[in-house]
N, C-alpha and C. Protein backbone atom coordinates (compact mmCIF):
# COMPACT_ATOMS: atom_id res chain seq x y z
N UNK A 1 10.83 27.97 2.76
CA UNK A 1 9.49 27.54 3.08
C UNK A 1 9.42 26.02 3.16
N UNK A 2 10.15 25.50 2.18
CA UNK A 2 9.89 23.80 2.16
C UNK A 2 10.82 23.14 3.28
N UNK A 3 12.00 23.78 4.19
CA UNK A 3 12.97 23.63 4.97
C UNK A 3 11.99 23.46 6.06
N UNK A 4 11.32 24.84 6.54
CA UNK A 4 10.14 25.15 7.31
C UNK A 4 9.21 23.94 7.64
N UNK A 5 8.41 23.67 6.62
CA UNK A 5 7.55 22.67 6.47
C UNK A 5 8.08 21.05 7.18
N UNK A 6 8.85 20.63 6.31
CA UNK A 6 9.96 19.63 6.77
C UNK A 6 9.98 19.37 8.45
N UNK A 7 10.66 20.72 8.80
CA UNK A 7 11.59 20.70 9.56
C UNK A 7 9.91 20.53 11.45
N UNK A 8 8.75 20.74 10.73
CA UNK A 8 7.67 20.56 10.93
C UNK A 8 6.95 19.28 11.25
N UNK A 9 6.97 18.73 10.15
CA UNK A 9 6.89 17.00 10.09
C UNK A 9 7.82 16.33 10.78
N UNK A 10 8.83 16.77 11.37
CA UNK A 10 9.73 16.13 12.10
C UNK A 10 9.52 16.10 13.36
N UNK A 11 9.15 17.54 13.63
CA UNK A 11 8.90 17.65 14.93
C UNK A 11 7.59 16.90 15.40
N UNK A 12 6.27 17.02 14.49
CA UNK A 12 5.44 16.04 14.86
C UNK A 12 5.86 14.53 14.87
N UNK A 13 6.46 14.06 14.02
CA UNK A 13 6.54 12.62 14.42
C UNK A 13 7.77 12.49 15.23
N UNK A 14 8.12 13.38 16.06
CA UNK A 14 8.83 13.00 17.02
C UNK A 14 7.99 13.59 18.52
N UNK A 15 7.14 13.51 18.34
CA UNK A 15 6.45 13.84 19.42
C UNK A 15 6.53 13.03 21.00
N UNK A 16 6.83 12.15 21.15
CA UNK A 16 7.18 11.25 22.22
C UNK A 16 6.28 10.32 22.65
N UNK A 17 5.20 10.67 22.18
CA UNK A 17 4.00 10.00 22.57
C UNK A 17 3.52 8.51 22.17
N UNK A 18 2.91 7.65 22.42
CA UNK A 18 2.98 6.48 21.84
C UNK A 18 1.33 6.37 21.01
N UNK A 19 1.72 5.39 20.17
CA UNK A 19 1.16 5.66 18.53
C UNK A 19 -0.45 5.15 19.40
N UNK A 20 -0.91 4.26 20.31
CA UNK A 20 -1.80 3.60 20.74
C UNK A 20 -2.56 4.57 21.95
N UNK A 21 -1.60 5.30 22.16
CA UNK A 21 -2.41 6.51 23.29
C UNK A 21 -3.54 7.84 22.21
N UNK A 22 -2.80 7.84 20.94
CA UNK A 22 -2.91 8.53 20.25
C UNK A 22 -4.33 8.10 19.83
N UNK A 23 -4.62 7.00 19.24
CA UNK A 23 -5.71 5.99 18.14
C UNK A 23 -6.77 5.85 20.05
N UNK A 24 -6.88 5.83 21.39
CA UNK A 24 -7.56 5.65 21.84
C UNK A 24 -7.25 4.09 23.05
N UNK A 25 -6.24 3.74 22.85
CA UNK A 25 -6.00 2.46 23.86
C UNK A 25 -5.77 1.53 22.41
N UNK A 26 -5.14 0.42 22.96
CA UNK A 26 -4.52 -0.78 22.56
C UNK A 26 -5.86 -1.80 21.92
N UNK A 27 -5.01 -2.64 20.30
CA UNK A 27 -6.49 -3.20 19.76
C UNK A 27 -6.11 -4.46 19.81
N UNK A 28 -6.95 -5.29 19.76
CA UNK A 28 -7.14 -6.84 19.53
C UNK A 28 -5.57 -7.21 18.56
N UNK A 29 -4.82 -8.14 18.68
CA UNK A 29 -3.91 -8.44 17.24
C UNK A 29 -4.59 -8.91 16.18
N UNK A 30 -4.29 -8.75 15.06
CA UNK A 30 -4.85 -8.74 13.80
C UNK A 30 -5.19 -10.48 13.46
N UNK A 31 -6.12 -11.07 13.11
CA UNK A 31 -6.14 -12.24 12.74
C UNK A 31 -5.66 -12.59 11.43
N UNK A 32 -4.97 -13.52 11.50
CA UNK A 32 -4.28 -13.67 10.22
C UNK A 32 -4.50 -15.58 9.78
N UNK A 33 -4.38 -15.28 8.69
CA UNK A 33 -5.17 -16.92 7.82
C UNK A 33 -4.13 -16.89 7.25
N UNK A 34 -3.56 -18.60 7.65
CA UNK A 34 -2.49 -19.15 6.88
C UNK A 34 -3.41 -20.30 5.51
N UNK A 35 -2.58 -20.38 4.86
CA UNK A 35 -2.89 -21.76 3.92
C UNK A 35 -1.39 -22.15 3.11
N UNK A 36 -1.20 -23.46 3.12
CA UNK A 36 0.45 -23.83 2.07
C UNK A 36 0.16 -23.27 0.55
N UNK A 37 1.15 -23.19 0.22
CA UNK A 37 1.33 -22.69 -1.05
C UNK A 37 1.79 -24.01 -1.61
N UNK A 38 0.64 -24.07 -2.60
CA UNK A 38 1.03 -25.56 -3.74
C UNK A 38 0.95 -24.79 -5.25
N UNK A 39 1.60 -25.51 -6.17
CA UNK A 39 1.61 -25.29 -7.59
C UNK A 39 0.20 -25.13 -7.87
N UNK A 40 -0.37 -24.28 -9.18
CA UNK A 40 -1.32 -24.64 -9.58
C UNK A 40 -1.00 -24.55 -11.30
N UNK A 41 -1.78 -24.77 -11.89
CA UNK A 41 -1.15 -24.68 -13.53
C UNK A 41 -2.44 -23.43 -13.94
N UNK A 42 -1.65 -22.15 -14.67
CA UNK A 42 -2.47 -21.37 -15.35
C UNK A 42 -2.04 -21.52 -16.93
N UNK A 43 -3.13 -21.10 -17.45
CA UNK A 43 -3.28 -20.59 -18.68
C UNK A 43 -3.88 -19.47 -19.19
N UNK A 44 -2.49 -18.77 -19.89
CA UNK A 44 -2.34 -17.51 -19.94
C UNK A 44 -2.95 -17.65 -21.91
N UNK A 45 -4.67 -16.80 -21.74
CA UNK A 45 -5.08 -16.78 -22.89
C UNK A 45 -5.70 -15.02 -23.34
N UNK A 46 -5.21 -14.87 -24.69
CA UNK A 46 -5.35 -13.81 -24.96
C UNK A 46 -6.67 -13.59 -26.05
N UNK A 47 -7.58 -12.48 -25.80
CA UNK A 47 -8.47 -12.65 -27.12
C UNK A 47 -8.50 -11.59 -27.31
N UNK A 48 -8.98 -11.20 -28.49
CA UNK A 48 -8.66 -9.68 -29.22
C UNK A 48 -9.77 -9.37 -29.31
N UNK A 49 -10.05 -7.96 -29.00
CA UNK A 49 -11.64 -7.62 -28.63
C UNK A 49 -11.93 -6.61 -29.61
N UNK A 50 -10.54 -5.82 -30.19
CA UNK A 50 -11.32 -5.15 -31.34
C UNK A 50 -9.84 -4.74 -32.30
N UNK A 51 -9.97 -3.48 -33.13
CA UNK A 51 -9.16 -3.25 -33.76
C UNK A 51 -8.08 -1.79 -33.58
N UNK A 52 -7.18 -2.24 -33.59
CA UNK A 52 -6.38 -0.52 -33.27
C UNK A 52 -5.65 -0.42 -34.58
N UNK A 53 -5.37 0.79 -34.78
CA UNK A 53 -4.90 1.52 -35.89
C UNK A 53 -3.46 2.78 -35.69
N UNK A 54 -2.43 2.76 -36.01
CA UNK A 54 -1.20 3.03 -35.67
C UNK A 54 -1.21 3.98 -36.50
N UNK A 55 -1.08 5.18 -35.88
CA UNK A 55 -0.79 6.69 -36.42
C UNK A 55 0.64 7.46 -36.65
N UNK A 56 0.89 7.75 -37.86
CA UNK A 56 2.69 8.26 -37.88
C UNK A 56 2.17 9.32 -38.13
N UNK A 57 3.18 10.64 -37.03
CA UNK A 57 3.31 11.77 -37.41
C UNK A 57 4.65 12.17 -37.82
């Protein structure tokens, strides 16, 4: 059954067809935003918000 299935998914994505005929026609290219990458300084602070309690079985 799981050979079956498989052997299923294969055949669909080998369908021949192209991925943009599929979705409706061809889209705009994606806009993409650059900026440089500079150092910044973090500080890594921890606060304790309550109490836990450690159980041995």
């Amino acid at each position: 059954m799981l050979t079956t299935i498989a052997a299923l998914g294969a055949l669909a994505a080998c369908s021949g067809e192209k991925a943009d005929t599929k979705r409706g026609g061809e889209r705009p290219p994606a806009t993409v935003t650059v900026a440089t990458a500079e150092p910044r300084q973090f500080i890594d602070r921890i606060e304790a918000v309550g109490t836990a309690n450690a159980l041995s079985r």
